[in-house]
N, C-alpha and C. Protein backbone atom coordinates (compact mmCIF):
# COMPACT_ATOMS: atom_id res chain seq x y z
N UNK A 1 31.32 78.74 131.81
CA UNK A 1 31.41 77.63 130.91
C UNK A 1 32.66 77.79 130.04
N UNK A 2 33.48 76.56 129.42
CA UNK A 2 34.62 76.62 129.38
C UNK A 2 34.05 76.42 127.80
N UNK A 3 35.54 76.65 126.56
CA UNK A 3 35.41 76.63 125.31
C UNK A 3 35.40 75.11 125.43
N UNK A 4 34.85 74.92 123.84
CA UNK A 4 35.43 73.05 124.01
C UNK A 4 36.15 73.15 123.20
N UNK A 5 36.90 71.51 123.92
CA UNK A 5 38.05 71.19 122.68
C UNK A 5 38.30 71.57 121.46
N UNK A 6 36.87 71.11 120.55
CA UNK A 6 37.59 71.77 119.02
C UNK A 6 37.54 73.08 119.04
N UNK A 7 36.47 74.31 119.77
CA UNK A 7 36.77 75.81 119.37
C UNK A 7 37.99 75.89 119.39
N UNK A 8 39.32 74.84 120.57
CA UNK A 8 40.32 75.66 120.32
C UNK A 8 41.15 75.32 119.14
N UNK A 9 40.91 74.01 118.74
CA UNK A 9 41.39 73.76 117.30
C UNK A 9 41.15 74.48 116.01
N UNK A 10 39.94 75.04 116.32
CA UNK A 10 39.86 75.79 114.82
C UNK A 10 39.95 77.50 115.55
N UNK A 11 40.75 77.60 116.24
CA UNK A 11 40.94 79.32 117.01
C UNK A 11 42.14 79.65 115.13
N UNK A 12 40.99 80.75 114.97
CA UNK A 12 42.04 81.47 114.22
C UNK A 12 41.41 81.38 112.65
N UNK A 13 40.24 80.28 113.11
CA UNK A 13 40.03 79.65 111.28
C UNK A 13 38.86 80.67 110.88
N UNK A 14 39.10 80.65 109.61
CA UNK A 14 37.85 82.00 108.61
C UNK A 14 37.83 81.20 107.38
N UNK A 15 36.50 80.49 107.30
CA UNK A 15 36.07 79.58 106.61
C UNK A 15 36.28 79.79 104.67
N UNK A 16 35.87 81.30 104.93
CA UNK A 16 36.00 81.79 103.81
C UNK A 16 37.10 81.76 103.28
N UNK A 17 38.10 82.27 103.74
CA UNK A 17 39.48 83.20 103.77
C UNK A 17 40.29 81.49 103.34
N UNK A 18 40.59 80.71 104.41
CA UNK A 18 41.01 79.21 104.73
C UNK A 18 40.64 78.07 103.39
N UNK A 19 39.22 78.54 103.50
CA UNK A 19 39.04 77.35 101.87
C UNK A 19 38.96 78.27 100.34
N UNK A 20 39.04 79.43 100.75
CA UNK A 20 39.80 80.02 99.18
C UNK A 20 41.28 79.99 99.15
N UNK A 21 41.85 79.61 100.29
CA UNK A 21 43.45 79.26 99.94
C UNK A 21 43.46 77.63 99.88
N UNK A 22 43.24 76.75 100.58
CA UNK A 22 43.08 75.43 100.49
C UNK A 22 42.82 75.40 98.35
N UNK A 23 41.44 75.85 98.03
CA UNK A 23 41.45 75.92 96.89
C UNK A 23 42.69 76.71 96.03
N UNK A 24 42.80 77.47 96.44
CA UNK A 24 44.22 77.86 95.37
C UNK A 24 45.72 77.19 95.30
N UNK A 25 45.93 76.65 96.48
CA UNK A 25 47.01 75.89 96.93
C UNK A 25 46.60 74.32 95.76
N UNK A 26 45.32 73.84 96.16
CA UNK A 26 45.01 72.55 95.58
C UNK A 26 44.86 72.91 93.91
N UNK A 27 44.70 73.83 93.47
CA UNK A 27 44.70 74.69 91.76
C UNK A 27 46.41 74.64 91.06
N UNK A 28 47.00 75.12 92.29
CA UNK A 28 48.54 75.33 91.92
C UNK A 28 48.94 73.29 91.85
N UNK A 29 48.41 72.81 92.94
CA UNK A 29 48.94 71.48 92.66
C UNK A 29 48.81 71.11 91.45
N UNK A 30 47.50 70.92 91.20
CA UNK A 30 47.22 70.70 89.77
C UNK A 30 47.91 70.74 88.78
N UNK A 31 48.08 72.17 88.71
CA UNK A 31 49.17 72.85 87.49
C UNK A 31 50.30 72.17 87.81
N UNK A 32 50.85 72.31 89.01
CA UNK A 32 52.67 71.78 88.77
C UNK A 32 52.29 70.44 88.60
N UNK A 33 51.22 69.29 88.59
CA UNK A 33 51.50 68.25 88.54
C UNK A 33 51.46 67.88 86.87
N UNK A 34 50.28 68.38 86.59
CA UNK A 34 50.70 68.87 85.03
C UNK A 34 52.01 68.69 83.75
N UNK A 35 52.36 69.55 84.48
CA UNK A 35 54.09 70.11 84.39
C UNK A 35 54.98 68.64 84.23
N UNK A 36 54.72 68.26 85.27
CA UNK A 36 55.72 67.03 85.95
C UNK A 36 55.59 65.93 84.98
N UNK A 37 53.80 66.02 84.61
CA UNK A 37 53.53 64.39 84.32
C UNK A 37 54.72 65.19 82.57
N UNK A 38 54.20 66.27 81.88
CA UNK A 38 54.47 66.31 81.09
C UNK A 38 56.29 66.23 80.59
N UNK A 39 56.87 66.63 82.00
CA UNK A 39 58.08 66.11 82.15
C UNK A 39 58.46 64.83 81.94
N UNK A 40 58.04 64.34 82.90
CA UNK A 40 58.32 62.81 83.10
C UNK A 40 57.83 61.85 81.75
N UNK A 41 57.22 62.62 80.87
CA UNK A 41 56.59 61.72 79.85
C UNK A 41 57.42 61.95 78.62
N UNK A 42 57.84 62.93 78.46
CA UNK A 42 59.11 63.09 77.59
C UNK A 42 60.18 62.57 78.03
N UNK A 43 60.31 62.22 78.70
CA UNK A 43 61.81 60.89 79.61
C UNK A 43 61.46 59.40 78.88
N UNK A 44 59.94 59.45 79.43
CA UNK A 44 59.84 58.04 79.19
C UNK A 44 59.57 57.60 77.75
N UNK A 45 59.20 58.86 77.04
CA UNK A 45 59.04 58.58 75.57
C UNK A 45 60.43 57.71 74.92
N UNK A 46 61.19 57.95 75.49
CA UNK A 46 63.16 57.54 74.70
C UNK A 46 62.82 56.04 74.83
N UNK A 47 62.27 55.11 75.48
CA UNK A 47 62.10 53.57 75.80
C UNK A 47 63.45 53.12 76.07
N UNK A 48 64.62 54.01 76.36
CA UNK A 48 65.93 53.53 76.78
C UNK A 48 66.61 53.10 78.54
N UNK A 49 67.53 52.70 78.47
CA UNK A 49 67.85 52.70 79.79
C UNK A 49 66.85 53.88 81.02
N UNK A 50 67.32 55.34 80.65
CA UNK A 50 67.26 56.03 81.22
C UNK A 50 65.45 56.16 81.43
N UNK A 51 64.41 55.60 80.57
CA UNK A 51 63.38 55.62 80.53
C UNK A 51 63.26 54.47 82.03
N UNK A 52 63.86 53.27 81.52
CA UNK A 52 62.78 52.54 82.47
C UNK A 52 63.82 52.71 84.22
N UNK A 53 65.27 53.55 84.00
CA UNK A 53 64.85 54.00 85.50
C UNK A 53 64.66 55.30 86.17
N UNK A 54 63.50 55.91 85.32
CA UNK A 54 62.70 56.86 85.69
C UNK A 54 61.91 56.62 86.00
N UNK A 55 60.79 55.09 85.46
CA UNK A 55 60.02 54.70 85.60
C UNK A 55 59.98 53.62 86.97
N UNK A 56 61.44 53.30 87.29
CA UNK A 56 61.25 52.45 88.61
C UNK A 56 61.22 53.65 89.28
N UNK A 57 61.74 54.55 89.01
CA UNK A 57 61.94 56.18 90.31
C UNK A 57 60.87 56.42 91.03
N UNK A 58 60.15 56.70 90.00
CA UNK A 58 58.59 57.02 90.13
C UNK A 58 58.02 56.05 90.71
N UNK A 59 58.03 54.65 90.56
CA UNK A 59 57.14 54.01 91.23
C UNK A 59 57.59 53.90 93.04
N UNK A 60 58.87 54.56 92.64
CA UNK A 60 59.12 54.05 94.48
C UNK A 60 59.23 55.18 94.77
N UNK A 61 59.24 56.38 94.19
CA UNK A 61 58.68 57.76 95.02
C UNK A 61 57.41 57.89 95.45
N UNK A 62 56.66 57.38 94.25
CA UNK A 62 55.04 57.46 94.57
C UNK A 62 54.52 56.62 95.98
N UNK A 63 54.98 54.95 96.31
CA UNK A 63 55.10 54.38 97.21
C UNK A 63 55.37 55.04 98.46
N UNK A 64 56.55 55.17 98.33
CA UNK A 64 56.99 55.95 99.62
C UNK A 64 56.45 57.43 100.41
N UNK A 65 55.65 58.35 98.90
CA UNK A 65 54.97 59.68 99.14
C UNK A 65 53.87 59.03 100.14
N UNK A 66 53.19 57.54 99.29
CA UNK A 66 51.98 57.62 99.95
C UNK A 66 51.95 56.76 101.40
N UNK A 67 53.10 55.98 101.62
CA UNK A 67 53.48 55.65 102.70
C UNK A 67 53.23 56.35 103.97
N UNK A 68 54.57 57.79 103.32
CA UNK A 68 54.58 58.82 104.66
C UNK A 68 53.60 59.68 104.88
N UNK A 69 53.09 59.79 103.57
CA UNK A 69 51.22 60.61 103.70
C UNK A 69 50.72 59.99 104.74
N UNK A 70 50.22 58.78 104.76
CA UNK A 70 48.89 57.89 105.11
C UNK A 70 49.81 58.44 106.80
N UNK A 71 50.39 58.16 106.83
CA UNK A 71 50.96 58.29 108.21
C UNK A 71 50.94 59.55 109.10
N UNK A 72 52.04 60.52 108.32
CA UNK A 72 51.57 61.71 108.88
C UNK A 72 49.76 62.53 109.29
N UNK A 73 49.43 61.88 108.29
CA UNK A 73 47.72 62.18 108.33
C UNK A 73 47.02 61.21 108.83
N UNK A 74 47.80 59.91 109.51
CA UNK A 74 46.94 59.34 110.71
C UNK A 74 47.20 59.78 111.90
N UNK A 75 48.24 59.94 112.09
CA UNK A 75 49.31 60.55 113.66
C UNK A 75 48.59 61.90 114.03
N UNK A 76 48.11 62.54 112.89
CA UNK A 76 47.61 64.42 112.98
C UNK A 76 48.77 65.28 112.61
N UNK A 77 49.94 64.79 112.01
CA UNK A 77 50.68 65.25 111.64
C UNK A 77 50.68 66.32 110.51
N UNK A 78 49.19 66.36 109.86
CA UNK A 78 49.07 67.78 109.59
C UNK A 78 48.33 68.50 109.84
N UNK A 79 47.56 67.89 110.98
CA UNK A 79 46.38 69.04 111.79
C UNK A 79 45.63 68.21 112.05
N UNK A 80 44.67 68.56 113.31
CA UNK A 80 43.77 67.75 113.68
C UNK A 80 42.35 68.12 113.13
N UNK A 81 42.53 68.68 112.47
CA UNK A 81 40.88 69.15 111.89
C UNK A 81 41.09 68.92 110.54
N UNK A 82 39.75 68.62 109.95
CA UNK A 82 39.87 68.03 108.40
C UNK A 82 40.02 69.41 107.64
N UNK A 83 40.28 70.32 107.85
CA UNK A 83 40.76 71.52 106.84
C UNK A 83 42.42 71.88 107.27
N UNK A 84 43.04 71.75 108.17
CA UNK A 84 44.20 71.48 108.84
C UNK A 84 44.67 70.16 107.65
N UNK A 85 44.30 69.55 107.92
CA UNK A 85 44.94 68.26 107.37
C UNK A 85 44.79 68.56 105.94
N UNK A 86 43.57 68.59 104.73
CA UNK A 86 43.89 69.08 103.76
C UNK A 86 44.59 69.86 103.52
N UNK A 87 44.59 71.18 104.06
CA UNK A 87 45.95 71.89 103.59
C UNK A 87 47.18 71.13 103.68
N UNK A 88 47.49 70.48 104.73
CA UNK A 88 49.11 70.00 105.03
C UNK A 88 48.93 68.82 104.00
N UNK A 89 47.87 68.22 103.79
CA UNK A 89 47.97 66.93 102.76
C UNK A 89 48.41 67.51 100.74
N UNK A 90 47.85 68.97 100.91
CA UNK A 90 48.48 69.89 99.14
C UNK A 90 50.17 70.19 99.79
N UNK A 91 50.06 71.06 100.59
CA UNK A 91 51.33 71.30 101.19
C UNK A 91 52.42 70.15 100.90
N UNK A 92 52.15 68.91 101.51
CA UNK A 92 52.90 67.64 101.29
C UNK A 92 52.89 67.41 99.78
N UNK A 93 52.15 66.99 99.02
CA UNK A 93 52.61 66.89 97.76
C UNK A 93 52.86 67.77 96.74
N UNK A 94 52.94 69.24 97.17
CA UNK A 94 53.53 70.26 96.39
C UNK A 94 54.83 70.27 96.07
N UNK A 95 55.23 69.73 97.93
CA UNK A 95 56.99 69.55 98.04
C UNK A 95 57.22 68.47 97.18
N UNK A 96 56.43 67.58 96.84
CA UNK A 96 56.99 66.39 96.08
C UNK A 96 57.46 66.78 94.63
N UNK A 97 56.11 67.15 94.40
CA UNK A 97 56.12 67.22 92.74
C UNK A 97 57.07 68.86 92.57
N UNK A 98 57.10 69.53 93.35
CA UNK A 98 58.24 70.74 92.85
C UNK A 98 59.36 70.11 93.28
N UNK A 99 59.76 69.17 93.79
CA UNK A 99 61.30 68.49 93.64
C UNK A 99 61.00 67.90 92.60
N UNK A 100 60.39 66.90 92.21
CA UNK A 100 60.23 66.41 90.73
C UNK A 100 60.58 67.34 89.66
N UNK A 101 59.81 68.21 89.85
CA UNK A 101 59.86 69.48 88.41
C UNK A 101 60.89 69.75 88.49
N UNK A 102 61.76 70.52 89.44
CA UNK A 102 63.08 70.74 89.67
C UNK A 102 64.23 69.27 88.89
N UNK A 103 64.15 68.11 89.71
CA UNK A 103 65.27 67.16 89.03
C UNK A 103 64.55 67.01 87.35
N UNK A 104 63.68 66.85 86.99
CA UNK A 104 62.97 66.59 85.33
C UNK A 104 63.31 67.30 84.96
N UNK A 105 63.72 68.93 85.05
CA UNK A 105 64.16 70.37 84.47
C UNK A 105 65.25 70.09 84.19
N UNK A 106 66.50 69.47 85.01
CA UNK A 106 67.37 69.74 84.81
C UNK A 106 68.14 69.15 83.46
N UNK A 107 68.98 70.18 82.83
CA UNK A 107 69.33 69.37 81.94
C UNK A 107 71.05 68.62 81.70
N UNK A 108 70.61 67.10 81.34
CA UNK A 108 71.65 66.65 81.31
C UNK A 108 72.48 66.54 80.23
N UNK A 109 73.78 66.06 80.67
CA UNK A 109 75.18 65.95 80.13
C UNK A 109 75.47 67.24 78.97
């Protein structure tokens, strides 16, 4: 008798091990998003130019994050198993918001 399909999808997975990192990965999101909002909210506090195009930034980063999300995570583009895919779905917006934190850090002129 042959394995089935999903044993070989989850070859390798330790339930334990897998969703105490899923959880720590999704803990760290948290925190850097934190960070970000608290970034981005001291920008927008000024009500100047530079406020409202931070505020269009954001709305068409956020758009576009959730654009290429919905997609990659219909295609299986981050795993075909629903713990596969959560991870790659923190993974994906970690990269977002630590480029965020990164350009909000920087300081200008």
């Amino acid at each position: 008798m042959s394995a089935s399909p999903s044993a070989a999808l989850d070859a390798g997975f330790d339930l334990a091990r897998d969703t105490a990192a899923l959880l720590v990965e999704s803990w760290s999101l948290s925190l850097e998003s934190a960070a970000v909002i608290w970034l981005r909210l001291g920008k927008l506090a000024a009500l100047d130019a530079s406020a409202l195009a931070e505020g269009e930034l954001m709305l068409g980063e956020k758009v576009q994050a959730a654009v290429e999300h919905s997609w990659r995570l219909a295609s299986g583009g981050f795993g075909l198993t629903p713990h596969r895919a959560a991870r790659g779905s923190v993974a994906f917006y970690r990269r977002q918001v630590a480029a965020n934190r990164r350009r909000l850090s920087r300081r200008e002129g």
